[in-house]
Structures are given as structure tokens and as C-alpha cells.
C-alpha atoms as a PDB file:
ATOM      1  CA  UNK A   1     -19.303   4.524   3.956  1.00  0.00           C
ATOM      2  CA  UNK A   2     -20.126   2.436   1.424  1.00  0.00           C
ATOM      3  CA  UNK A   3     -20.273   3.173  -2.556  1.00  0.00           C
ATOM      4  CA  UNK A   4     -21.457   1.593  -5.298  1.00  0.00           C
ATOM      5  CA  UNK A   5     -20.957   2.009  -9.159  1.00  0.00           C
ATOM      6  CA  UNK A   6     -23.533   4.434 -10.051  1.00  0.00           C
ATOM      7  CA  UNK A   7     -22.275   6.929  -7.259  1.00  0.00           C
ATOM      8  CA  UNK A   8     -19.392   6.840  -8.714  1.00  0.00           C
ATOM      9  CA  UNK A   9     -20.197   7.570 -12.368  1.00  0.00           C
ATOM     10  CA  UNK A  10     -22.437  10.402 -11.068  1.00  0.00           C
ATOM     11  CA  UNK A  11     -19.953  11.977  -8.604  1.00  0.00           C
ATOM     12  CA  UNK A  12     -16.890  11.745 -11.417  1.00  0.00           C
ATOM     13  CA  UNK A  13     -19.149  13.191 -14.530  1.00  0.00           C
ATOM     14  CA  UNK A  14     -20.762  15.806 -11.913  1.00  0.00           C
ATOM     15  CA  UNK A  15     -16.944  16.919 -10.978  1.00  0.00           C
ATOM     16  CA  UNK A  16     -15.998  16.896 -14.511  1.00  0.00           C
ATOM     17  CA  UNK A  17     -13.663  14.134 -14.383  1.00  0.00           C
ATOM     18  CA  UNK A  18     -12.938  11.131 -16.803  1.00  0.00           C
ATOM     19  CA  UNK A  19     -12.092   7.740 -15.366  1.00  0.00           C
ATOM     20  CA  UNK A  20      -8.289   8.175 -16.235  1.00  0.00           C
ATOM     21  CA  UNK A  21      -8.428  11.406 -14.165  1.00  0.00           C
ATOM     22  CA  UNK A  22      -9.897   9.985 -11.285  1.00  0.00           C
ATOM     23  CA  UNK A  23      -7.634   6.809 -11.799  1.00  0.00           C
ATOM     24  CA  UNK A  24      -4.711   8.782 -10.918  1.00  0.00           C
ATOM     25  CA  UNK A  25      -6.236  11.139  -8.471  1.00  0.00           C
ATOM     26  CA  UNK A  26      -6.573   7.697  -6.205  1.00  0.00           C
ATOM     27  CA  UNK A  27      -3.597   5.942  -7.609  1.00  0.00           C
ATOM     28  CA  UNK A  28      -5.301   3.511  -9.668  1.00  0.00           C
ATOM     29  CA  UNK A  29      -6.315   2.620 -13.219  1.00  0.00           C
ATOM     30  CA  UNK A  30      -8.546   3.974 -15.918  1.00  0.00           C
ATOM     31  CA  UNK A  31      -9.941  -0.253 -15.987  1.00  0.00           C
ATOM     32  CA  UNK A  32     -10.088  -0.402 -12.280  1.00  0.00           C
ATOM     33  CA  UNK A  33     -12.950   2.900 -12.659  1.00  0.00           C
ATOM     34  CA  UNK A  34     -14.619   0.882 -15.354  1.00  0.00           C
ATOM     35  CA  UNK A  35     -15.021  -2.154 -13.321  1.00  0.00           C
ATOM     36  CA  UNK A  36     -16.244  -0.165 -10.122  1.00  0.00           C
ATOM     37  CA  UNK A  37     -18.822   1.984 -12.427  1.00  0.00           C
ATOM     38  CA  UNK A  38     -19.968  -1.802 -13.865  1.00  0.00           C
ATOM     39  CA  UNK A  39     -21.040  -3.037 -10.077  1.00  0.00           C
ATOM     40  CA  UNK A  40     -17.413  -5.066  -9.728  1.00  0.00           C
ATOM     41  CA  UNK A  41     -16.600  -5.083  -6.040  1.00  0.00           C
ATOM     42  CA  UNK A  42     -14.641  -2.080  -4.601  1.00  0.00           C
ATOM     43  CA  UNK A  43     -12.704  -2.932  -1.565  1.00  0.00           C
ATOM     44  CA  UNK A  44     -13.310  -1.065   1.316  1.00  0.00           C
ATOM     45  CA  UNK A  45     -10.182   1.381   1.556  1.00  0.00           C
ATOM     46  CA  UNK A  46     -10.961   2.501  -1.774  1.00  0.00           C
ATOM     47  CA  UNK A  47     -15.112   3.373  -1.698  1.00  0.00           C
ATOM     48  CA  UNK A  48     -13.922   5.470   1.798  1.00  0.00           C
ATOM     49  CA  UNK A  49     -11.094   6.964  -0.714  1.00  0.00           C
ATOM     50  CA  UNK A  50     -13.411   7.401  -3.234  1.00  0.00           C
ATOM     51  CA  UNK A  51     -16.483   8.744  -0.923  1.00  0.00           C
ATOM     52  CA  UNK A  52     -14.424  11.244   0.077  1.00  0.00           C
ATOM     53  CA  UNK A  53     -13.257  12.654  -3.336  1.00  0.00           C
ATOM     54  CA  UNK A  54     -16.477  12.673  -5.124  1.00  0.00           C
ATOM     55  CA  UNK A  55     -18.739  14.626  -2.260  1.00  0.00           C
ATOM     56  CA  UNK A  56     -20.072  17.707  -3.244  1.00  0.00           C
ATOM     57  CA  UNK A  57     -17.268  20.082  -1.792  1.00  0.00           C
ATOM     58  CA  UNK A  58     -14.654  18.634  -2.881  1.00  0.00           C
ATOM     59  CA  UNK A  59     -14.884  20.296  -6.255  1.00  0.00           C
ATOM     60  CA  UNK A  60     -12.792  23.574  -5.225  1.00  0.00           C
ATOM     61  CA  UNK A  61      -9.835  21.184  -3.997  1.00  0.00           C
ATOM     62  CA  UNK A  62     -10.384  19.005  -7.378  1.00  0.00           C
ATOM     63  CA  UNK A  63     -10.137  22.291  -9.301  1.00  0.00           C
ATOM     64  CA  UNK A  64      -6.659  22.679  -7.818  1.00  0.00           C
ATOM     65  CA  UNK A  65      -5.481  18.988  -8.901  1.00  0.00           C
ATOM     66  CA  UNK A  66      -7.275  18.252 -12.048  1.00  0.00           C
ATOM     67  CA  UNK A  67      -4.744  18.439 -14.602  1.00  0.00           C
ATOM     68  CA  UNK A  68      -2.565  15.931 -12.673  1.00  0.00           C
ATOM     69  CA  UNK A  69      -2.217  14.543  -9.169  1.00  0.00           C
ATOM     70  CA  UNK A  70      -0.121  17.790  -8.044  1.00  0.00           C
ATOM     71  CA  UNK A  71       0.119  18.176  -4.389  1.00  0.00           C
ATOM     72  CA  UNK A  72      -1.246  21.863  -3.299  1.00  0.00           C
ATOM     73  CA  UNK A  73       2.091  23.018  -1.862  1.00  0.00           C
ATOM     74  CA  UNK A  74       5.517  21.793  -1.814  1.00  0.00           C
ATOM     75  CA  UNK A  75       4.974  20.937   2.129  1.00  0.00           C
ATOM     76  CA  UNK A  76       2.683  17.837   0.697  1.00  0.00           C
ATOM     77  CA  UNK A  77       5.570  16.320  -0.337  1.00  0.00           C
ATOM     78  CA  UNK A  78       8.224  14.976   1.689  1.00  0.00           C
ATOM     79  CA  UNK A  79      11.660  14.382   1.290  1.00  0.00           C
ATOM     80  CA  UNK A  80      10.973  10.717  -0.223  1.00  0.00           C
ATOM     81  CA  UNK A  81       8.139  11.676  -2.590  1.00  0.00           C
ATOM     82  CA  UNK A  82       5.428   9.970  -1.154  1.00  0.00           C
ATOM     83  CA  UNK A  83       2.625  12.981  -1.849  1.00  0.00           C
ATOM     84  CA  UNK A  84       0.016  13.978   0.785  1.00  0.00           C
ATOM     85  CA  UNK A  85      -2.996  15.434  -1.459  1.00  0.00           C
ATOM     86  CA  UNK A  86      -5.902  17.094   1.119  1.00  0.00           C
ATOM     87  CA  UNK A  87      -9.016  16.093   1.807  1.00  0.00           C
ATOM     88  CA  UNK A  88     -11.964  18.298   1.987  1.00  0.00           C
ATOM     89  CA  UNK A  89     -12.668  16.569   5.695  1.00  0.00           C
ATOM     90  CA  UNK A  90      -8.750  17.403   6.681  1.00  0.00           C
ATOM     91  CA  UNK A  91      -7.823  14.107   6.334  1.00  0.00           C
ATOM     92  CA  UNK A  92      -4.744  13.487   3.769  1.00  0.00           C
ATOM     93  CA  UNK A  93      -4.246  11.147   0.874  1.00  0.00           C
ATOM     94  CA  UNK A  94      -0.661   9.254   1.007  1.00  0.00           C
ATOM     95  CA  UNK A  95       0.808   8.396  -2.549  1.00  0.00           C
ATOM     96  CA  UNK A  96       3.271   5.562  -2.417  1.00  0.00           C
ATOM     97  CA  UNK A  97       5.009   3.624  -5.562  1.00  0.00           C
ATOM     98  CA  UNK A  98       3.746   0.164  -6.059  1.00  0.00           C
ATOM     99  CA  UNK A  99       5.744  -2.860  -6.516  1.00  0.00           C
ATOM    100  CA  UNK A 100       4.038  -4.983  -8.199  1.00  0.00           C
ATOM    101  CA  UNK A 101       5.124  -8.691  -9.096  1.00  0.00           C
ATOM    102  CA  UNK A 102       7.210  -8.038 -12.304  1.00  0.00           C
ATOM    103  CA  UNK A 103       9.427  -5.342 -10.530  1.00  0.00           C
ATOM    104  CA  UNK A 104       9.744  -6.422  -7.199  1.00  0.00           C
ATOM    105  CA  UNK A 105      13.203  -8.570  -7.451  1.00  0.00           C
ATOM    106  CA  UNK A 106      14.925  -5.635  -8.663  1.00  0.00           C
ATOM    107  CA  UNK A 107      13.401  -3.400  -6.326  1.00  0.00           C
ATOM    108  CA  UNK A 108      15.990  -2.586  -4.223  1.00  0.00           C
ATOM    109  CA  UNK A 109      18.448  -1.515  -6.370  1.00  0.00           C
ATOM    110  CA  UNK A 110      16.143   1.301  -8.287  1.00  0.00           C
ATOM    111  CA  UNK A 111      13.967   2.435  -5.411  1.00  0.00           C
ATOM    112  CA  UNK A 112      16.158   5.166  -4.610  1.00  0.00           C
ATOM    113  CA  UNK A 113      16.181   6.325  -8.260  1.00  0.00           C
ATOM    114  CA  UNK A 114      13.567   9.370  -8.382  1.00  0.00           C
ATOM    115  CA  UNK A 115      12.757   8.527 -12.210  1.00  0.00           C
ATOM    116  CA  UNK A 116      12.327   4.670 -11.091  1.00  0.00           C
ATOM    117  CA  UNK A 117       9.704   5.697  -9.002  1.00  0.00           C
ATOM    118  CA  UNK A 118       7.848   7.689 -10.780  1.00  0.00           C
ATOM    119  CA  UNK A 119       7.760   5.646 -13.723  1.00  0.00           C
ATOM    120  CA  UNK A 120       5.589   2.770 -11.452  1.00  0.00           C
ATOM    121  CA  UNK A 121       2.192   2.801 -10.572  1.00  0.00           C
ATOM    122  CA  UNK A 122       0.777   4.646  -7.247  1.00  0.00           C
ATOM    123  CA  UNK A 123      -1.354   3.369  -4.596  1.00  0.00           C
ATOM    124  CA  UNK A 124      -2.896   5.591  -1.633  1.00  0.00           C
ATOM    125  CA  UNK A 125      -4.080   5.373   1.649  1.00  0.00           C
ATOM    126  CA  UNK A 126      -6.056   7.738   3.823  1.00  0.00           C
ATOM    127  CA  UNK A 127      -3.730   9.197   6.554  1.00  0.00           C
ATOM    128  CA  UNK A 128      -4.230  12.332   9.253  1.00  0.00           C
ATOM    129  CA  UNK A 129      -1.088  14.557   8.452  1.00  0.00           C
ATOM    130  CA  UNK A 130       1.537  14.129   6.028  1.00  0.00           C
ATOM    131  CA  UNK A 131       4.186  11.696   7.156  1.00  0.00           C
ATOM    132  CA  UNK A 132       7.863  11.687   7.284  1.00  0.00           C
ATOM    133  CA  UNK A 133       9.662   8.406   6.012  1.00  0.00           C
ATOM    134  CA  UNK A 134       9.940   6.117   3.041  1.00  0.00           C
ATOM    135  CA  UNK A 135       6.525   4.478   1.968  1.00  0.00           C
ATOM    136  CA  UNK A 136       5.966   1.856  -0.623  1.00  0.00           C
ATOM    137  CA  UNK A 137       3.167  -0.720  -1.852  1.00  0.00           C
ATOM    138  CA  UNK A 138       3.633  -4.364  -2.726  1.00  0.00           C
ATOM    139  CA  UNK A 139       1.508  -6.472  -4.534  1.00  0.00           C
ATOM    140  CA  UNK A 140       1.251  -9.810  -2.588  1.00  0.00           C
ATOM    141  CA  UNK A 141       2.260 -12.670  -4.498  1.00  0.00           C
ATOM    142  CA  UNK A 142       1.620 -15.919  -2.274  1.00  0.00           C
ATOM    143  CA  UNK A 143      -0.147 -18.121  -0.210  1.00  0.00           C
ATOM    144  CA  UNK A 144       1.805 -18.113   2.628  1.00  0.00           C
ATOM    145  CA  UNK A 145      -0.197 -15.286   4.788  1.00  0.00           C
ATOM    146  CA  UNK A 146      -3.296 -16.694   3.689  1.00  0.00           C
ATOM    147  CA  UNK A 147      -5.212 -19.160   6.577  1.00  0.00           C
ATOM    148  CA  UNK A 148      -8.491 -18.274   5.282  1.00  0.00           C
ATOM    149  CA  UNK A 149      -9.735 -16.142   8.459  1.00  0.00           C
ATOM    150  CA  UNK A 150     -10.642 -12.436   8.200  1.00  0.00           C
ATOM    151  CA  UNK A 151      -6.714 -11.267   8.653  1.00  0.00           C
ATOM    152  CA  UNK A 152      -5.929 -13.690   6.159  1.00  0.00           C
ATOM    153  CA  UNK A 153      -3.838 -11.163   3.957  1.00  0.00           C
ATOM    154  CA  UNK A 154      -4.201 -13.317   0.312  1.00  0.00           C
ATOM    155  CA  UNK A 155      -2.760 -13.152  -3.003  1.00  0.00           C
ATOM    156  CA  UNK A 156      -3.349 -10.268  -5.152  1.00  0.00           C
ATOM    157  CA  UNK A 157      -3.633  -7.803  -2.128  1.00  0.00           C
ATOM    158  CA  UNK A 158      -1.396  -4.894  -1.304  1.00  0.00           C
ATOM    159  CA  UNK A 159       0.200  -3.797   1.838  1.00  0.00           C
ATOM    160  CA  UNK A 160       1.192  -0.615   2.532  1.00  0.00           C
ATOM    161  CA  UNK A 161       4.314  -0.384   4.529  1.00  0.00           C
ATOM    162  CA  UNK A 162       7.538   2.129   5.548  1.00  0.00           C
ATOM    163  CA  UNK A 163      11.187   0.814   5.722  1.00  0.00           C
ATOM    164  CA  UNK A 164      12.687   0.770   8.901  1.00  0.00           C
ATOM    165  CA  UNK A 165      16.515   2.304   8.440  1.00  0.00           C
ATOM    166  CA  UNK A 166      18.860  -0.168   9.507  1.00  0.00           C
ATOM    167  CA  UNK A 167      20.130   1.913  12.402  1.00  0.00           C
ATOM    168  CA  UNK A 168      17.080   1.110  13.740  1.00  0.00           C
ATOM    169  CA  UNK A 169      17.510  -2.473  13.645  1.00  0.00           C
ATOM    170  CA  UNK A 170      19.546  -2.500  16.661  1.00  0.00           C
ATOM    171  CA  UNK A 171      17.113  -2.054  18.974  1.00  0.00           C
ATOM    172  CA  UNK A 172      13.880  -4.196  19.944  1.00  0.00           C
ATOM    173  CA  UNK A 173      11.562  -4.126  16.638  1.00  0.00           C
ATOM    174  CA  UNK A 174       8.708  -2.994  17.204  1.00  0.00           C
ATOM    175  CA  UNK A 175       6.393  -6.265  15.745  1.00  0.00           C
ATOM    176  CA  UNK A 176       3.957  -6.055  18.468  1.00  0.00           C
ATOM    177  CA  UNK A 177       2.860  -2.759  16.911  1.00  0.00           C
ATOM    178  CA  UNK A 178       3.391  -3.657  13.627  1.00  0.00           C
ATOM    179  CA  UNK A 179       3.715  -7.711  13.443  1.00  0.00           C
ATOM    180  CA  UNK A 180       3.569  -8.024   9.699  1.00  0.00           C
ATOM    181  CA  UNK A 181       6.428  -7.131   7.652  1.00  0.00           C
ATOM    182  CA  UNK A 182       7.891  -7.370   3.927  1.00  0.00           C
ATOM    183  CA  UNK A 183      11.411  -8.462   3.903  1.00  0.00           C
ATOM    184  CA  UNK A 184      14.292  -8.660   1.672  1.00  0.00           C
ATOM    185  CA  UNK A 185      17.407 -11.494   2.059  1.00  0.00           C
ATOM    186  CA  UNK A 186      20.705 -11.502   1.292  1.00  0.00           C
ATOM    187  CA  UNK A 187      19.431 -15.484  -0.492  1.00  0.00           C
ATOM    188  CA  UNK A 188      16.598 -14.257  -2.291  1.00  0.00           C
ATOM    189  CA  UNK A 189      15.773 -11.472  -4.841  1.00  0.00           C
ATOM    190  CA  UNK A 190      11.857 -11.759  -3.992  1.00  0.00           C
ATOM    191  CA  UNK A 191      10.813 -10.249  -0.919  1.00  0.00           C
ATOM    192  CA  UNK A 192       9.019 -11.891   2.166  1.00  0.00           C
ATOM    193  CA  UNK A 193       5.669 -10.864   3.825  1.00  0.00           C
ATOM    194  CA  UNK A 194       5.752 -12.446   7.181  1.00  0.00           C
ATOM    195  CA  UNK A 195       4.792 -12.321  10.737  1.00  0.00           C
ATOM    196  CA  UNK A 196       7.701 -11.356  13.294  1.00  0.00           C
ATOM    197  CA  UNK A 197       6.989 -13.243  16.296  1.00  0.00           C
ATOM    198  CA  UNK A 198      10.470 -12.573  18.057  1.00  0.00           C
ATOM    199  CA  UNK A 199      13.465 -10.400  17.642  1.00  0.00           C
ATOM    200  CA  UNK A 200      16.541 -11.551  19.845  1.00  0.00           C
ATOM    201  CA  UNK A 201      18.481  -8.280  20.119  1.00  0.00           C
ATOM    202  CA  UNK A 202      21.451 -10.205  21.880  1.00  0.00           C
ATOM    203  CA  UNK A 203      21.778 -12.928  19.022  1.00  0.00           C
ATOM    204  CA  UNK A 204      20.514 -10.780  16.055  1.00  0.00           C
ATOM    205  CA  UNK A 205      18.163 -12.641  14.804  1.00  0.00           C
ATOM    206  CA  UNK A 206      14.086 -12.321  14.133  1.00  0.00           C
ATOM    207  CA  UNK A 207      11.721 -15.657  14.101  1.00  0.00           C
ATOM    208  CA  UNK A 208       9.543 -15.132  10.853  1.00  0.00           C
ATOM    209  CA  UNK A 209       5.769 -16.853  11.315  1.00  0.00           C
ATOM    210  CA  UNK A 210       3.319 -17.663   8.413  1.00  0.00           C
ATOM    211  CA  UNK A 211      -0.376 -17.279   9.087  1.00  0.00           C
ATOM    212  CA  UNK A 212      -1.006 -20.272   6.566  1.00  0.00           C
ATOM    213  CA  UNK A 213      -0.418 -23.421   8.693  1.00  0.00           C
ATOM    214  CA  UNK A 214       0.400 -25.984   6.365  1.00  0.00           C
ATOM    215  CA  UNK A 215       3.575 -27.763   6.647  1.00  0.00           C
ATOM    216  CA  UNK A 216       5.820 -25.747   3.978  1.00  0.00           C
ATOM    217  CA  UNK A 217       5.367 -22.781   5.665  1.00  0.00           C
ATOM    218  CA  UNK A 218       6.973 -23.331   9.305  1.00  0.00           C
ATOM    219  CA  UNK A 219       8.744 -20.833  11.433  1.00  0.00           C
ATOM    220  CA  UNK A 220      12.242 -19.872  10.604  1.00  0.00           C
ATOM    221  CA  UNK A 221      14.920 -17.664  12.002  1.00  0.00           C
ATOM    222  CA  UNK A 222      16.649 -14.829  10.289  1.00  0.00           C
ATOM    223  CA  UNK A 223      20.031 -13.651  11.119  1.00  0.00           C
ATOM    224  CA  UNK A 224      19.961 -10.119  10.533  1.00  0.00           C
ATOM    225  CA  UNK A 225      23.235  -9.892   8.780  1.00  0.00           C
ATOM    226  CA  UNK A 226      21.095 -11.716   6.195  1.00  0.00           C
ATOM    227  CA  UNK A 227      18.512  -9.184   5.532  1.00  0.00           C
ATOM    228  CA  UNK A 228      18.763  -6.013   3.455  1.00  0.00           C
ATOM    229  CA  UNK A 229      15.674  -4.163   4.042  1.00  0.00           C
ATOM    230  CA  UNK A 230      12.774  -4.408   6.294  1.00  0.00           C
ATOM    231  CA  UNK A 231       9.445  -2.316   5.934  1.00  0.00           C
ATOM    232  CA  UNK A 232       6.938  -2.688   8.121  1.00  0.00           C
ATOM    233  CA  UNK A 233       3.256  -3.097   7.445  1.00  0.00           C
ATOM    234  CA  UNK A 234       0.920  -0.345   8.034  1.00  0.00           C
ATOM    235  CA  UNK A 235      -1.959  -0.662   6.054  1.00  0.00           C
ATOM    236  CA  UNK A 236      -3.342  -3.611   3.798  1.00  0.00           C
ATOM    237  CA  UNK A 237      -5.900  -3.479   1.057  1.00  0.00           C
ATOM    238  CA  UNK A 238      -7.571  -6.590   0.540  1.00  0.00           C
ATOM    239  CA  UNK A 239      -8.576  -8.608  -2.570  1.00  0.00           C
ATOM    240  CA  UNK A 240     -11.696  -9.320  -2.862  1.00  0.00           C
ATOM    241  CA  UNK A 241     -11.051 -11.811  -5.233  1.00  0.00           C
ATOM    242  CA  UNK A 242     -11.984 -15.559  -3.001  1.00  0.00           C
ATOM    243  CA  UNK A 243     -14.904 -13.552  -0.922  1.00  0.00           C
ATOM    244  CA  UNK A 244     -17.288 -12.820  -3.849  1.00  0.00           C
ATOM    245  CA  UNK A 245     -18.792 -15.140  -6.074  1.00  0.00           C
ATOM    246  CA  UNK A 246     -20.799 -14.489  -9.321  1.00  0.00           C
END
């Protein structure tokens, strides 16, 4: 369901929030609030988010989080710290850190660090039950996803993803499932968000596809002694940013 800017205001100030608290109850910022309450565009995964929060009985559950984004019991947490906050509807909302561009090449070696992560900024997603695993957000930074159709995934957007453990890597990914995913080399501190269009268990490699066509962005195959971490896409938020004009 839709919302627009004046919904908003009215549900927040009628649940006696201020934009920073509603900011972080769904993982955002105090500025991003003030642009939705002004008419910007909201992207779709957010005014469901936000829907959600600021109907009418939601106010107990609110009551129980609004002095922070605290989870209601310690089973809304799992063993990663990605928190699973409760819906009024029984639906769950999934907190994940955020890379975003200025962090992301030293990701790896600090996203184990509790302190690391708590330190970044959070982005959510609706899910059904809490989850088990190691979830993060990355802030797309590139061109090479984008071929200007509706699964175009563009600069400026965030994807949602969880790491596959490298146990796991043996076996057949699963990329049918889950075809887009963020990668980290062994040759390059930035990650890669790419399409896996083949794994070859018996050579150990996967084929990596861009959706943007143009001729910088062919297909390439990565051994997978050259990769240190693959998470697999689950979820992506759009921009908005090259669909509306003003």
C-alpha cells in the first residue's frame, strides 16, 4: 500500500514519534523522514515498511521500542546481530548493517567486529520469521547492473543479501534461486554485484554476467580460489533517482 508524505507526518506525530525516532525504527535517517514528509518519492519497500509501523495498533508494540530500536526479546536477535523487530500483522522487520561506498573496501576485514557493525548505518527489510545467517546491505555503486529495464538494479540502490559460508561453495550454487550476487576478489578491494550464470563445480569456477550490455562489461570467469566472500542477493531496494522527474 501506498503512502504519501502527509500520512506519514500524521501517523509519526499521532504515535508520538520525532523523525530521528522513526529514522532508526526503519533503519534510516532523520533527512530521509524530512524528504518523505516534503512529497520526495518513497520507494516502495519502505511506504509498505512504513504503512505498517504507523497504523493505528501499532502503538502498544511502539511503546515497547521507543527509546531505541530494542528488539522485544533476546530470541529477535540472532547469533549475527541482524535484529527481527515485530510487526503488529506478524510479519518481522530484519535489521542488517549497511555498507555503504566509503566503507565497503575494508569491509571484510571489520565485519566480524561487533562494535564495527554497530557503529554503521542499518537498513531493513520486511521478512516472515526471524532468520538464521549473516545479513548485510550494500549501497550499489555502478553502472554495470543497470540496462535500463524494470530489473535494472542502478546506482544508488541497495541490495540486501546473506553470505554464503565457504563450505558451501563446494556444491552447485544455488544462482537460479538467487542469480544476483555481491562478490569480493582476491584482485580487488571493492566488491562485485553480478549475475551468476554458471558455476562449474568440477573446474571451480563461476561465469559472472552484467545486465548492462555495453562492451566493458562482458562475461568473465572466476576461479573460486580467487574469491573471498560471496553473499547472495535477496532483496533490492530501488532508487528512484532516473524514474522521477521534477
Amino acid at each position: 500500500m501506498v503512502i504519501n508524505g502527509l500520512e506519514i507526518r500524521q501517523g509519526r506525530e499521532r504515535l508520538g514519534l520525532t523523525q530521528k525516532e522513526l529514522a532508526e525504527l526503519i533503519g534510516s535517517s532523520r533527512e530521509t523522514i524530512i524528504n518523505y514528509e516534503k512529497g520526495r518519492p518513497i520507494p516502495k519497500s519502505k511506504s509498505e515498511i512504513l504503512h505498517k509501523v504507523l497504523e493505528p495498533k501499532a502503538v502498544d508494540y511502539l511503546s515497547v521500542v521507543h527509546n531505541g530500536m530494542k528488539p522485544l526479546s533476546e530470541d529477535f536477535e540472532n547469533k549475527n546481530g541482524n535484529k527481527f523487530i515485530e510487526l503488529p500483522n506478524g510479519q518481522y522487520y530484519m535489521l542488517m548493517p549497511l555498507a555503504e561506498f566509503k566503507i565497503q573496501a575494508g569491509f571484510l576485514s571489520s565485519y566480524q567486529d561487533t562494535d564495527f557493525l554497530m557503529d554503521l548505518a542499518q537498513h531493513g527489510i520486511l521478512v516472515d520469521k526471524p532468520l538464521q545467517g549473516r545479513y548485510v546491505a550494500f549501497r550499489v555503486n555502478g553502472d554495470s547492473m543497470d540496462d535500463g529495464s524494470n530489473n535494472a538494479i542502478i546506482r544508488d540502490s541497495i541490495v540486501s543479501t546473506r553470505e554464503l559460508q565457504r563450505h558451501h561453495w563446494v556444491d552447485k550454487l544455488r544462482f537460479r534461486d538467487f542469480p544476483y550476487w555481491v562478490i569480493y576478489t582476491t584482485q580487488s578491494k571493492m566488491p562485485l554485484l553480478k549475475e551468476i550464470v554458471e558455476h562449474n563445480t568440477e573446474e571451480g569456477y563461476i561465469t559472472c554476467h552484467s545486465l548492462n550490455d555495453s562492451p566493458e562489461f562482458t562475461d568473465f570467469k572466476l576461479h573460486l580460489n580467487d574469491i573471498q566472500a560471496l553473499f547472495y542477493v535477496i532483496d533490492v531496494s530501488r532508487s528512484v533517482s532516473k524514474k522521477i522527474s521534477y
